[in-house]
N, C-alpha and C. Protein backbone atom coordinates (compact mmCIF):
# COMPACT_ATOMS: atom_id res chain seq x y z
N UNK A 1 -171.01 59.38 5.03
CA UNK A 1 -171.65 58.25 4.40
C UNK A 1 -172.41 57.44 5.44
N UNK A 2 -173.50 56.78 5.00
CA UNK A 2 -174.03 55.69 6.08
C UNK A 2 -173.64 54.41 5.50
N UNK A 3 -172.65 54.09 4.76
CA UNK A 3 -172.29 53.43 4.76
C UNK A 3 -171.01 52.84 4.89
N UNK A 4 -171.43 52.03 6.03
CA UNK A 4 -169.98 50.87 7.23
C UNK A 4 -168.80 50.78 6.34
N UNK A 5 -168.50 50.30 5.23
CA UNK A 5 -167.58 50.29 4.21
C UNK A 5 -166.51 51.18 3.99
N UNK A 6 -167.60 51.90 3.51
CA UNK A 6 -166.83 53.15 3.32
C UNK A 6 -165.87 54.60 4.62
N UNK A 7 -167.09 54.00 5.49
CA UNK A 7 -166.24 54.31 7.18
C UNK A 7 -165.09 54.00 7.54
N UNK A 8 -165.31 52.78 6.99
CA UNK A 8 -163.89 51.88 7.57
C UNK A 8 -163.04 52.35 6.57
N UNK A 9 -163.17 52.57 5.89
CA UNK A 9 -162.20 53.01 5.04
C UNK A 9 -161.40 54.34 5.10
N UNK A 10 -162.35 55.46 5.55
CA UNK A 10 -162.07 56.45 5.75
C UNK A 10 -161.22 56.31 7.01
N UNK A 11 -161.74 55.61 8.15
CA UNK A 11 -161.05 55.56 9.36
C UNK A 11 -159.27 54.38 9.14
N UNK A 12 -159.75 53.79 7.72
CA UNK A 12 -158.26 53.10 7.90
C UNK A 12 -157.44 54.85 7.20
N UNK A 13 -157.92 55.32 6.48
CA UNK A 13 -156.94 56.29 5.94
C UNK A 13 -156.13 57.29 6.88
N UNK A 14 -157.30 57.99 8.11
CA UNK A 14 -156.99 58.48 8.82
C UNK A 14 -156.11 57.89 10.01
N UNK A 15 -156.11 56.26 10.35
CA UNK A 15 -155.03 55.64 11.14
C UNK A 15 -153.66 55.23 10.90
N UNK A 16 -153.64 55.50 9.12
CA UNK A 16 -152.78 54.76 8.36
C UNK A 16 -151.23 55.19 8.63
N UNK A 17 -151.27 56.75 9.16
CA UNK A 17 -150.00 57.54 9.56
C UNK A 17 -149.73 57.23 11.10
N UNK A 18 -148.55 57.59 11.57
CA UNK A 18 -148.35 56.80 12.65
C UNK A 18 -148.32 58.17 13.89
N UNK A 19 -148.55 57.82 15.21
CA UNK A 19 -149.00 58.63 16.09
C UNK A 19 -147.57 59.55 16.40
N UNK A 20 -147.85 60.26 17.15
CA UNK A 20 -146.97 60.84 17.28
C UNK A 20 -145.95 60.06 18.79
N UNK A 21 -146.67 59.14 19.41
CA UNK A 21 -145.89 58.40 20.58
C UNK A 21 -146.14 56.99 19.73
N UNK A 22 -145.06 56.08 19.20
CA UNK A 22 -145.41 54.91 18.94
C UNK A 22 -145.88 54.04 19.64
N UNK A 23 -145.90 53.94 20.98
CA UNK A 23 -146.17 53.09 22.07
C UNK A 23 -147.75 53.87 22.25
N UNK A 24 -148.23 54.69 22.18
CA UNK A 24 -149.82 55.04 22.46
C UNK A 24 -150.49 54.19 21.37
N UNK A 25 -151.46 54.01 22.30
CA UNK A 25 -152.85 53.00 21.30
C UNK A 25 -153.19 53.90 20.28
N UNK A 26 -154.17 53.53 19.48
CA UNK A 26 -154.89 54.38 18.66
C UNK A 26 -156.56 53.89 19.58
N UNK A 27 -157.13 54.80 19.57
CA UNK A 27 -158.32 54.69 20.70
C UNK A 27 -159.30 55.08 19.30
N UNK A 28 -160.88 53.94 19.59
CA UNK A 28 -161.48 54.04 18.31
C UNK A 28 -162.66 53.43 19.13
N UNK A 29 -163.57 54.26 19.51
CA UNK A 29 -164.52 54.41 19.93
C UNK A 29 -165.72 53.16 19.64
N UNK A 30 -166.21 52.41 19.89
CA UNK A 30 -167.51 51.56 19.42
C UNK A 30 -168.30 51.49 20.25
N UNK A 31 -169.29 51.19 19.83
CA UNK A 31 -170.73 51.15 20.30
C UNK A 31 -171.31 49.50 20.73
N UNK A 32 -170.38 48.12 20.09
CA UNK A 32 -170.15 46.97 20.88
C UNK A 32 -169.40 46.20 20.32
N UNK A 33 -169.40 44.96 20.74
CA UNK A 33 -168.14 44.07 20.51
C UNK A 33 -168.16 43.62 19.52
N UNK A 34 -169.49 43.42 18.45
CA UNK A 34 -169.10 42.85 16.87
C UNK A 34 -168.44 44.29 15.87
N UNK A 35 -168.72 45.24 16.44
CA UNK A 35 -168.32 46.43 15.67
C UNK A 35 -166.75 46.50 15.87
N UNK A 36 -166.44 46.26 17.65
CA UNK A 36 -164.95 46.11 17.46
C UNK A 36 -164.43 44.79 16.67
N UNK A 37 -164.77 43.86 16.81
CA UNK A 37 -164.35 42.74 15.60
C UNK A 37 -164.62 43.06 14.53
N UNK A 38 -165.44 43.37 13.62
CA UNK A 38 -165.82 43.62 12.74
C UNK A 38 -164.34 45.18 12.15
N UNK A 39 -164.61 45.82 12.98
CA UNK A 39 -163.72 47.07 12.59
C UNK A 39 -162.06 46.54 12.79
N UNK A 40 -161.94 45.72 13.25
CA UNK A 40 -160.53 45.37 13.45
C UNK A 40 -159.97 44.42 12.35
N UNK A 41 -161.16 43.86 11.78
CA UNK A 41 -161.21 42.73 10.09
C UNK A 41 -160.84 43.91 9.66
N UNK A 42 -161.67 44.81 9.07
CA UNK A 42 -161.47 45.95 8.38
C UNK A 42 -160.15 46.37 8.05
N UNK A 43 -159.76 46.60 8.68
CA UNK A 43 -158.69 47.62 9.21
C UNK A 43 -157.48 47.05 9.33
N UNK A 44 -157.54 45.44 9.93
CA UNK A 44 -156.40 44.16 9.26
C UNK A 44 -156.56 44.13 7.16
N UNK A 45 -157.14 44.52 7.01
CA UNK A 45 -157.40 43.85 5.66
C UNK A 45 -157.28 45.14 5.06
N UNK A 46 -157.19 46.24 5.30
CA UNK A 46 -156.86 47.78 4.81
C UNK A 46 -155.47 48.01 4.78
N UNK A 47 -154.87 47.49 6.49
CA UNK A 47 -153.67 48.48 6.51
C UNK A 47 -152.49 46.86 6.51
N UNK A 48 -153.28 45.90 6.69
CA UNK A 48 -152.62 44.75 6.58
C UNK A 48 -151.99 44.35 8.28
N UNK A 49 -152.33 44.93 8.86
CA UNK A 49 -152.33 44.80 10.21
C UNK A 49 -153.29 45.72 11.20
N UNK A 50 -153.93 44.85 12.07
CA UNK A 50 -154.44 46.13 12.99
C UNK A 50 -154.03 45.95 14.68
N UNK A 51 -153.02 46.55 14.77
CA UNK A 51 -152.58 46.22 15.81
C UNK A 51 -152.39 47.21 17.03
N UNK A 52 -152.41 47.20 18.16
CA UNK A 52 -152.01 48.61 19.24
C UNK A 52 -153.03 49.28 19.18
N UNK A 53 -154.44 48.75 19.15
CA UNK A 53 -155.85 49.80 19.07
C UNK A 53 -156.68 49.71 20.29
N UNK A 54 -157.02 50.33 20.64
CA UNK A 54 -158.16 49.93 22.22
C UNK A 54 -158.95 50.68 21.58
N UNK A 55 -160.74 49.93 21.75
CA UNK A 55 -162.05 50.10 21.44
C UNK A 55 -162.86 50.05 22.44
N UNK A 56 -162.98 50.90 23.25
CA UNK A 56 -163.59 51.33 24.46
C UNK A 56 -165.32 51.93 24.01
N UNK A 57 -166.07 51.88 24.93
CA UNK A 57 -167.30 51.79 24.62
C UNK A 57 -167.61 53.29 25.22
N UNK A 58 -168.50 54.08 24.60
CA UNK A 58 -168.32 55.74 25.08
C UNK A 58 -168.27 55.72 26.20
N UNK A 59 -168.79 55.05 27.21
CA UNK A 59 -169.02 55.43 28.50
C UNK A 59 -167.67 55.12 29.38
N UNK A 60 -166.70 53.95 28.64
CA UNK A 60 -165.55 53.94 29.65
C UNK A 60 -164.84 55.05 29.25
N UNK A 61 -165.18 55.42 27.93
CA UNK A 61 -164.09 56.46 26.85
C UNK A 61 -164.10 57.92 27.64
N UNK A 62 -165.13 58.13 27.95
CA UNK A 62 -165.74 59.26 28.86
C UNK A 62 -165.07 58.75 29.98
N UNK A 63 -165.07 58.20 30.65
CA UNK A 63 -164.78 58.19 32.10
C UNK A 63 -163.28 58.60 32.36
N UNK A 64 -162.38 57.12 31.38
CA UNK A 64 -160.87 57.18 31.27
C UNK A 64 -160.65 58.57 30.80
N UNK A 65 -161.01 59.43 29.84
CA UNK A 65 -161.04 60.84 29.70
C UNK A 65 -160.79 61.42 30.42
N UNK A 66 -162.16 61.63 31.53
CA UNK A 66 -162.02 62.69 32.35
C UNK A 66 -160.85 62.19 33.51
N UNK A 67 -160.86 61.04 33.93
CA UNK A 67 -159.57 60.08 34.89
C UNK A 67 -158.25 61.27 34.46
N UNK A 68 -157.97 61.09 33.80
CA UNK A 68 -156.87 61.23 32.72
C UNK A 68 -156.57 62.70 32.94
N UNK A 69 -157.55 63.56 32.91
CA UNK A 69 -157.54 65.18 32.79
C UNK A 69 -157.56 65.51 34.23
N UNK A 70 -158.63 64.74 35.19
CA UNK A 70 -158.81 65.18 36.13
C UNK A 70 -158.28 63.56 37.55
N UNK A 71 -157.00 63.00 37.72
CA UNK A 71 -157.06 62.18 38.89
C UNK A 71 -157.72 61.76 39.78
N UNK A 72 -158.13 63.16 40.24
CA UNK A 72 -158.60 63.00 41.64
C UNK A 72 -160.29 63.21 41.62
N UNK A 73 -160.48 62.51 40.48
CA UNK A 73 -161.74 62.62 40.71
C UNK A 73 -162.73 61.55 41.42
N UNK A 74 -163.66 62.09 42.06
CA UNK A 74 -164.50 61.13 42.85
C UNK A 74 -165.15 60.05 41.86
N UNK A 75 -165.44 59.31 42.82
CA UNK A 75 -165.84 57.44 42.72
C UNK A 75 -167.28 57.65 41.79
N UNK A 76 -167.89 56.99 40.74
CA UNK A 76 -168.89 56.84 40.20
C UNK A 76 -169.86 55.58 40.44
N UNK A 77 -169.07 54.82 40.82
CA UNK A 77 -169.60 53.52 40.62
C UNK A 77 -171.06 53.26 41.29
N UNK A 78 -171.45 54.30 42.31
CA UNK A 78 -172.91 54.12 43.21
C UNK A 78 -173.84 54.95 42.39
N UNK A 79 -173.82 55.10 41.19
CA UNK A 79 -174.36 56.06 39.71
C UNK A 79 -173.99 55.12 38.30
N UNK A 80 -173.91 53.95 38.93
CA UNK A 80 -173.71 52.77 37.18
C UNK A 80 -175.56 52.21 37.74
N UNK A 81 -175.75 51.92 36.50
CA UNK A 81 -176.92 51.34 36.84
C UNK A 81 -177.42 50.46 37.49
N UNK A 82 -176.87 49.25 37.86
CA UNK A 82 -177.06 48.51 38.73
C UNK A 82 -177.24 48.48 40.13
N UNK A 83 -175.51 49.81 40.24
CA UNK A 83 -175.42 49.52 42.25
C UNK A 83 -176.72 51.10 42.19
N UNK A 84 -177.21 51.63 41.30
CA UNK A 84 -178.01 52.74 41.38
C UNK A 84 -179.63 51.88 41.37
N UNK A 85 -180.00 51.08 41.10
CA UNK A 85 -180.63 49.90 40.85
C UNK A 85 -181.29 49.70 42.34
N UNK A 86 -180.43 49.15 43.49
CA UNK A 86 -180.02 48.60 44.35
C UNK A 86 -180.61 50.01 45.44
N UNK A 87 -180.09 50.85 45.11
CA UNK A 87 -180.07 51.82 45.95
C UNK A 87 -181.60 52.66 45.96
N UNK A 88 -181.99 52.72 44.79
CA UNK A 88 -183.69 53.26 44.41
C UNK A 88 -184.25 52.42 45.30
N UNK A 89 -184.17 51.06 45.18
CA UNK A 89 -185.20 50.06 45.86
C UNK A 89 -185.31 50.41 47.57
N UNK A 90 -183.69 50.76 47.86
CA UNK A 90 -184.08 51.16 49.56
C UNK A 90 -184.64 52.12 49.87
N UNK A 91 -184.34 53.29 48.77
CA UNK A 91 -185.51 55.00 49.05
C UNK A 91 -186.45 55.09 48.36
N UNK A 92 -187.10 54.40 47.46
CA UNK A 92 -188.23 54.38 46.70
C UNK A 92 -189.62 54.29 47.72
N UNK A 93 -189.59 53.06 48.10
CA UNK A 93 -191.36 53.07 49.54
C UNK A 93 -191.33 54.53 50.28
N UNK A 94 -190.24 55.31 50.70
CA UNK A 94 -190.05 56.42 51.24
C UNK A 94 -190.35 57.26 50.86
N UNK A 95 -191.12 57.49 49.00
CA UNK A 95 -191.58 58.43 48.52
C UNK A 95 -192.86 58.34 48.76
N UNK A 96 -193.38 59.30 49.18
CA UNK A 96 -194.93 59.62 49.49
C UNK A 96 -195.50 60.48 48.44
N UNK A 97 -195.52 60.40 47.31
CA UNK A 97 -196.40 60.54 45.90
C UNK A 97 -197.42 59.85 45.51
N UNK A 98 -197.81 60.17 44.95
CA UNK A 98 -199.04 59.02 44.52
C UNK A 98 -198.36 58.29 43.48
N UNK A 99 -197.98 58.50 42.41
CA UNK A 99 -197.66 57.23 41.42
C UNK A 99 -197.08 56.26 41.58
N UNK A 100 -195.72 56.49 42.33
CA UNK A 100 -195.17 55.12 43.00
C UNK A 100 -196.01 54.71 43.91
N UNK A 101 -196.24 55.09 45.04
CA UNK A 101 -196.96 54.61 46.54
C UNK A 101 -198.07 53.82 45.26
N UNK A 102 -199.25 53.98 44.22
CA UNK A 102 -200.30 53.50 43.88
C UNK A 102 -199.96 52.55 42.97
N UNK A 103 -198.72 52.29 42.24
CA UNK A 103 -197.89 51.58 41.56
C UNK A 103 -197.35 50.27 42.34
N UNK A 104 -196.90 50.41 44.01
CA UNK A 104 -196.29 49.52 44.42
C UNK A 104 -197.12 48.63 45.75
N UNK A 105 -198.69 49.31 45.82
CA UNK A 105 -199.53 49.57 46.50
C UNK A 105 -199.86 47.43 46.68
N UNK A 106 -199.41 46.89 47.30
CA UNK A 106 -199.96 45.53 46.96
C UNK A 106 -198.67 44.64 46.70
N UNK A 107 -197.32 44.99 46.94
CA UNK A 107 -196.49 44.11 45.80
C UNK A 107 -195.66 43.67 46.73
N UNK A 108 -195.02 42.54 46.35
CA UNK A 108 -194.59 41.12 47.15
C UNK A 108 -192.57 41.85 47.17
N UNK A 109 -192.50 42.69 46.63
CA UNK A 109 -191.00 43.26 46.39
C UNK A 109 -190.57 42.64 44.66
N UNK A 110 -191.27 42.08 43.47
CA UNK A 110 -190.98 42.21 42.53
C UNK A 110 -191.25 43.29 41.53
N UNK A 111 -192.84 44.43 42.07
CA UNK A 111 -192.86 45.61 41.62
C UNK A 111 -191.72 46.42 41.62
N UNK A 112 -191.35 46.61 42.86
CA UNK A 112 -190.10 46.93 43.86
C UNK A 112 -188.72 47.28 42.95
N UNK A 113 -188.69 46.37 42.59
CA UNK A 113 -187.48 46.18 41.70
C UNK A 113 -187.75 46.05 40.29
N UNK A 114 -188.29 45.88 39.46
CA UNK A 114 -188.59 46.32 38.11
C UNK A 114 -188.57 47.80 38.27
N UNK A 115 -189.38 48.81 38.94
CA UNK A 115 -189.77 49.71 39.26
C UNK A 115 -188.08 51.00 39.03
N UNK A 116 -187.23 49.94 40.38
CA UNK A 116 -185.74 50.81 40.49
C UNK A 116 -185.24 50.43 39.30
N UNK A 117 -184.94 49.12 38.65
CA UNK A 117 -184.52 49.44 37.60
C UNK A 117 -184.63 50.30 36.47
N UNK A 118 -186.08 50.22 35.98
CA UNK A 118 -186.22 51.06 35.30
C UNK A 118 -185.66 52.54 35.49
N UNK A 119 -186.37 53.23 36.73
CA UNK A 119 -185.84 54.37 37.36
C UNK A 119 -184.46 54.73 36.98
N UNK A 120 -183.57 53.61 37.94
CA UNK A 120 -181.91 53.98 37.55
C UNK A 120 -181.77 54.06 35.82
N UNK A 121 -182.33 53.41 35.13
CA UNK A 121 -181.58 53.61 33.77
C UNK A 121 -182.53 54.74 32.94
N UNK A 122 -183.75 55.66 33.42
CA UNK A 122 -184.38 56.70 33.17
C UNK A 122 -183.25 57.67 34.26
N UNK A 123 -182.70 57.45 34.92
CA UNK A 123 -181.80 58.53 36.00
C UNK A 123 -180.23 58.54 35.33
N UNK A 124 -179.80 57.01 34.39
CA UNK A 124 -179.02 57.12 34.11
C UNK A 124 -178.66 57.72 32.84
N UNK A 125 -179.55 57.94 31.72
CA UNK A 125 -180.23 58.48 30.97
C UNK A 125 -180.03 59.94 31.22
N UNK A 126 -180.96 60.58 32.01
CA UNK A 126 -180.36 61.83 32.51
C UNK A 126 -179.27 61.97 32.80
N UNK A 127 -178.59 61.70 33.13
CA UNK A 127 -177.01 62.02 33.61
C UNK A 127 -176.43 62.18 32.47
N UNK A 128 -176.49 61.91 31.23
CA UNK A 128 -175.71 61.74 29.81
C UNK A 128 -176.68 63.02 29.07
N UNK A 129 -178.18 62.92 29.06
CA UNK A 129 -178.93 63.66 28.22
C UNK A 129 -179.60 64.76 28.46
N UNK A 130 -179.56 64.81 30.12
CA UNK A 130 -180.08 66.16 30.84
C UNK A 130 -179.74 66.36 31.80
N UNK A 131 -178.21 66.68 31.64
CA UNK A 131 -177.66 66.76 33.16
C UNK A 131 -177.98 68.01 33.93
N UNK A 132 -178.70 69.20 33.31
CA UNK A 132 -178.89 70.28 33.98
C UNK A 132 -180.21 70.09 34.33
N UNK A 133 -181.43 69.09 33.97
CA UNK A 133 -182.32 68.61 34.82
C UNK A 133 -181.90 68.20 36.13
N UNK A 134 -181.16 67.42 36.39
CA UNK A 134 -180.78 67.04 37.67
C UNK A 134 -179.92 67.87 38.45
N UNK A 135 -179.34 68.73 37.87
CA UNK A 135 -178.59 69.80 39.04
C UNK A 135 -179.30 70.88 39.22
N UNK A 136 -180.73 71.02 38.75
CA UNK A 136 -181.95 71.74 39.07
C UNK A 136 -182.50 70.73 40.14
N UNK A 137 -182.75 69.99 40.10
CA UNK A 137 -183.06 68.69 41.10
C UNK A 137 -182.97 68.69 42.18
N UNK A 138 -181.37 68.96 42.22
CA UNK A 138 -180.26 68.82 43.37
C UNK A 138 -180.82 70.45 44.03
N UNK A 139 -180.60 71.27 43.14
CA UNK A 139 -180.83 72.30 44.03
C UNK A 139 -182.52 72.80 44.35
N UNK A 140 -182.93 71.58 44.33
CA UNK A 140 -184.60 71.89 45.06
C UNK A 140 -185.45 72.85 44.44
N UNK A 141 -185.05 72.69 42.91
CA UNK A 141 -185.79 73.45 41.87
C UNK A 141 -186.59 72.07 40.82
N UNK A 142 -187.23 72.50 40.45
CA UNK A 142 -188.16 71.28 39.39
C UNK A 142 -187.71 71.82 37.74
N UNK A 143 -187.42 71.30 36.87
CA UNK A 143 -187.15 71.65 35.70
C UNK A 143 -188.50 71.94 34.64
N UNK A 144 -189.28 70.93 34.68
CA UNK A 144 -191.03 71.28 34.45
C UNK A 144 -191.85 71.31 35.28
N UNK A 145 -192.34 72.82 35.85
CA UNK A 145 -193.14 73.16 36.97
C UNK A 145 -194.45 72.39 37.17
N UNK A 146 -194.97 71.88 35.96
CA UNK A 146 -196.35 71.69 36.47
C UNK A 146 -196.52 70.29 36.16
N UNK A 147 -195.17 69.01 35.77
CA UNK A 147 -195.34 68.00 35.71
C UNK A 147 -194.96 67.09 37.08
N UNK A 148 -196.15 66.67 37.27
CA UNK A 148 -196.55 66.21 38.23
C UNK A 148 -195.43 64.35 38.84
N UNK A 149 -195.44 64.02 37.75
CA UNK A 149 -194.68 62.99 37.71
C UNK A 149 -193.09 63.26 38.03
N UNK A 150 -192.91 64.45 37.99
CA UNK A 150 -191.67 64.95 38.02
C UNK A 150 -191.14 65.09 39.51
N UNK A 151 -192.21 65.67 40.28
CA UNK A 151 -192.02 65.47 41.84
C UNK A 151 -191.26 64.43 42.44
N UNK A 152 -192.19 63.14 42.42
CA UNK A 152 -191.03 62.19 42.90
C UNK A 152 -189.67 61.82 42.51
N UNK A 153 -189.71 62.02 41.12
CA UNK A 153 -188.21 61.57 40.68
C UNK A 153 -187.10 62.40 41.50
N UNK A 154 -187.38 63.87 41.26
CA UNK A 154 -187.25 64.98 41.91
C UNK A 154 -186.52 64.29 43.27
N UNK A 155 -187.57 64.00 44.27
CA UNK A 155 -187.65 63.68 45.25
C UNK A 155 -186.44 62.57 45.53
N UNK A 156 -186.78 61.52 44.67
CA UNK A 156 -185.93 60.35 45.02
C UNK A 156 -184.80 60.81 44.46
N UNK A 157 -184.26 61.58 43.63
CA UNK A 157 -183.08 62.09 43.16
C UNK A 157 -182.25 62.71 44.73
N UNK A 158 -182.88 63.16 44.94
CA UNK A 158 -182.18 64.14 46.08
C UNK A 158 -181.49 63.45 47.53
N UNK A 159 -182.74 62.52 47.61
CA UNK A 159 -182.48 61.47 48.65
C UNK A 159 -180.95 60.75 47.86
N UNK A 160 -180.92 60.50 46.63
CA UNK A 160 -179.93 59.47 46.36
C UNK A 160 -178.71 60.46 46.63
N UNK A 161 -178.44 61.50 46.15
CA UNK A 161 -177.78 62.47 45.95
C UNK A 161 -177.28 62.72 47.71
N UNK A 162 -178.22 63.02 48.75
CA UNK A 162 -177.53 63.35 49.93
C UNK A 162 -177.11 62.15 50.88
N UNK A 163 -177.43 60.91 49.77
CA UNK A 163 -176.10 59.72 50.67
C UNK A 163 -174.61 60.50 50.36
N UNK A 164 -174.18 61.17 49.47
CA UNK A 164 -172.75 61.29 49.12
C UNK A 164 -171.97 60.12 49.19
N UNK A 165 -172.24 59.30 48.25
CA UNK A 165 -171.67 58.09 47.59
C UNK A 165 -171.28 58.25 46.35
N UNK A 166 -170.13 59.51 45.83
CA UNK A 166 -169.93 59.97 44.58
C UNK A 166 -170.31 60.61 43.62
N UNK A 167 -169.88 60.98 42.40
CA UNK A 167 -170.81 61.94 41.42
C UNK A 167 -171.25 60.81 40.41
N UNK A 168 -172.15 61.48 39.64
CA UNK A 168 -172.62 61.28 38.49
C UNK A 168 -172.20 61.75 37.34
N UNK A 169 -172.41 61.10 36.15
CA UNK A 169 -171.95 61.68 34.64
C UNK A 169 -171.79 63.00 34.39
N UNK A 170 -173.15 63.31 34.66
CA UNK A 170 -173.68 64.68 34.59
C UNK A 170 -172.73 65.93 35.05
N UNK A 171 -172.80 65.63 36.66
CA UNK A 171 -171.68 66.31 37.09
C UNK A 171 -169.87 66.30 36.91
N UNK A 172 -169.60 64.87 36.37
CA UNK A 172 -168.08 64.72 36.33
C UNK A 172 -168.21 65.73 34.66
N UNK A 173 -169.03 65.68 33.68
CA UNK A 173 -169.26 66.71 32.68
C UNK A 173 -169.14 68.18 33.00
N UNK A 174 -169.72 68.75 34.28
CA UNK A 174 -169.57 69.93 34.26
C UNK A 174 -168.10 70.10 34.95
N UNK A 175 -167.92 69.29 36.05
CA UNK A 175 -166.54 69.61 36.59
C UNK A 175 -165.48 69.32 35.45
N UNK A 176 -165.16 68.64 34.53
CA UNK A 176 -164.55 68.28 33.46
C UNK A 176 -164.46 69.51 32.47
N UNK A 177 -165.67 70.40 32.07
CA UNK A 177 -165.59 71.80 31.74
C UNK A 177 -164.72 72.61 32.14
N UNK A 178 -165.23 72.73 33.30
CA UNK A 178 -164.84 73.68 34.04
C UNK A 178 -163.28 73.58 34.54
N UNK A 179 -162.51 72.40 34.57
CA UNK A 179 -161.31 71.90 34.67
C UNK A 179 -160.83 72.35 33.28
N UNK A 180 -160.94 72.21 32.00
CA UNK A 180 -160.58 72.59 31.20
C UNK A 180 -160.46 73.83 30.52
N UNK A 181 -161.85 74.71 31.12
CA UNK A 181 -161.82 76.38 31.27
C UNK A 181 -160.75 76.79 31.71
N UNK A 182 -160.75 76.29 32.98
CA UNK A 182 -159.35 76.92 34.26
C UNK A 182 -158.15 76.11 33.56
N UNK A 183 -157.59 75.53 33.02
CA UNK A 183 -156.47 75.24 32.77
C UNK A 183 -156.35 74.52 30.82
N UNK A 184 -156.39 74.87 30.07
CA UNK A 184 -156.50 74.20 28.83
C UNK A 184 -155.70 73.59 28.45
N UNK A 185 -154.50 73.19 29.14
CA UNK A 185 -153.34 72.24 28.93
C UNK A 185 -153.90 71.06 29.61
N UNK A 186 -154.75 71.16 30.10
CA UNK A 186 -154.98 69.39 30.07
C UNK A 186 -155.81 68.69 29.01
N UNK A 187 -156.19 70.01 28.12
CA UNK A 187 -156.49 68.76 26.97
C UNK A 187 -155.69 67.76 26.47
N UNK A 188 -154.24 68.29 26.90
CA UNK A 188 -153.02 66.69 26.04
C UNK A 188 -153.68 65.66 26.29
N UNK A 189 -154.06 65.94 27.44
CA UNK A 189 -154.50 64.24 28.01
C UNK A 189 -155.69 63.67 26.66
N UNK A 190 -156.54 64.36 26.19
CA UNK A 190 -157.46 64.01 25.06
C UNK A 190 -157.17 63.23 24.48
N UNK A 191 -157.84 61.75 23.97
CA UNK A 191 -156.86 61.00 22.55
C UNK A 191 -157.56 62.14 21.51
């Protein structure tokens, strides 16, 4: 259905039985904070209580996931958009392309930074929607040969990539596979 109502409804039916650990949350995915209020009215007013639920936003849901399956996994945080933000701006002038270099050609350092932002959240973007663009990247291959614009990103990808300041989405996705190939008992960990 596309309609919210009737969602909630379906999702109170499916919460309505009780977990198999009483002390585990019920984990219920949202997209932001009026949806978790909003879904928690719901769902008080369905089951007459809504209580013991965590509403995590996909991207922590993903993360705590893979945490969960895999411990020891490396640090992300220099791949959130911001400290990735931060980090474009110091290797960006270092690209010798024409679109940036003719883009930033004149600018006081506020091009500078509009510029990385954008970048990081087009890089962060990839990491969720084309992560095998960027591990073509990484390995000094271009994913569209004859787009030209593609070079620098290319470029500045690689530079960010051989600080080794942690993985990216992209990659904690394939290692997260591949952890679950080699061993399929860690799906328990799954909500």
């Amino acid at each position: 259905s596309n309609r919210l109502d009737r969602l909630a409804d379906r999702l109170a039916a499916i919460i309505a039985g009780p977990l198999a650990n009483p002390l585990a949350p019920e984990v219920i995915v949202v997209q932001s904070r009026g949806m978790q209020r909003w879904l928690s009215l719901q769902l008080a007013g369905q089951l007459g209580i809504c209580a013991n639920c965590t509403f995590p936003f996909p991207n922590a849901f993903f993360t705590d996931t893979v945490r969960a399956c895999l411990p020891d996994l490396p640090d992300t945080a220099a791949f959130e958009r911001e400290a990735l933000a931060w980090r474009i701006m110091d290797l960006l002038p270092g690209i010798d392309k024409p679109s940036p270099k003719a883009y930033l050609q004149g600018d006081t350092g506020l091009k500078l930074y509009q510029l990385s932002c954008r970048v990081a959240d087009l890089f962060d973007q990839y990491a969720i929607y084309r992560p095998e663009m960027l591990g073509a990247w990484e390995q000094g291959k271009l994913w569209y040969e004859k787009d030209s614009e593609e070079l620098w990103q290319a470029q500045l990808w690689r530079g960010l990539i051989s600080q080794n300041r942690g993985s990216h989405r992209g990659r904690l996705l394939d290692d997260f596979h591949t952890a679950l190939k080699k061993n399929p008992a860690l799906s328990r960990h799954i909500p």
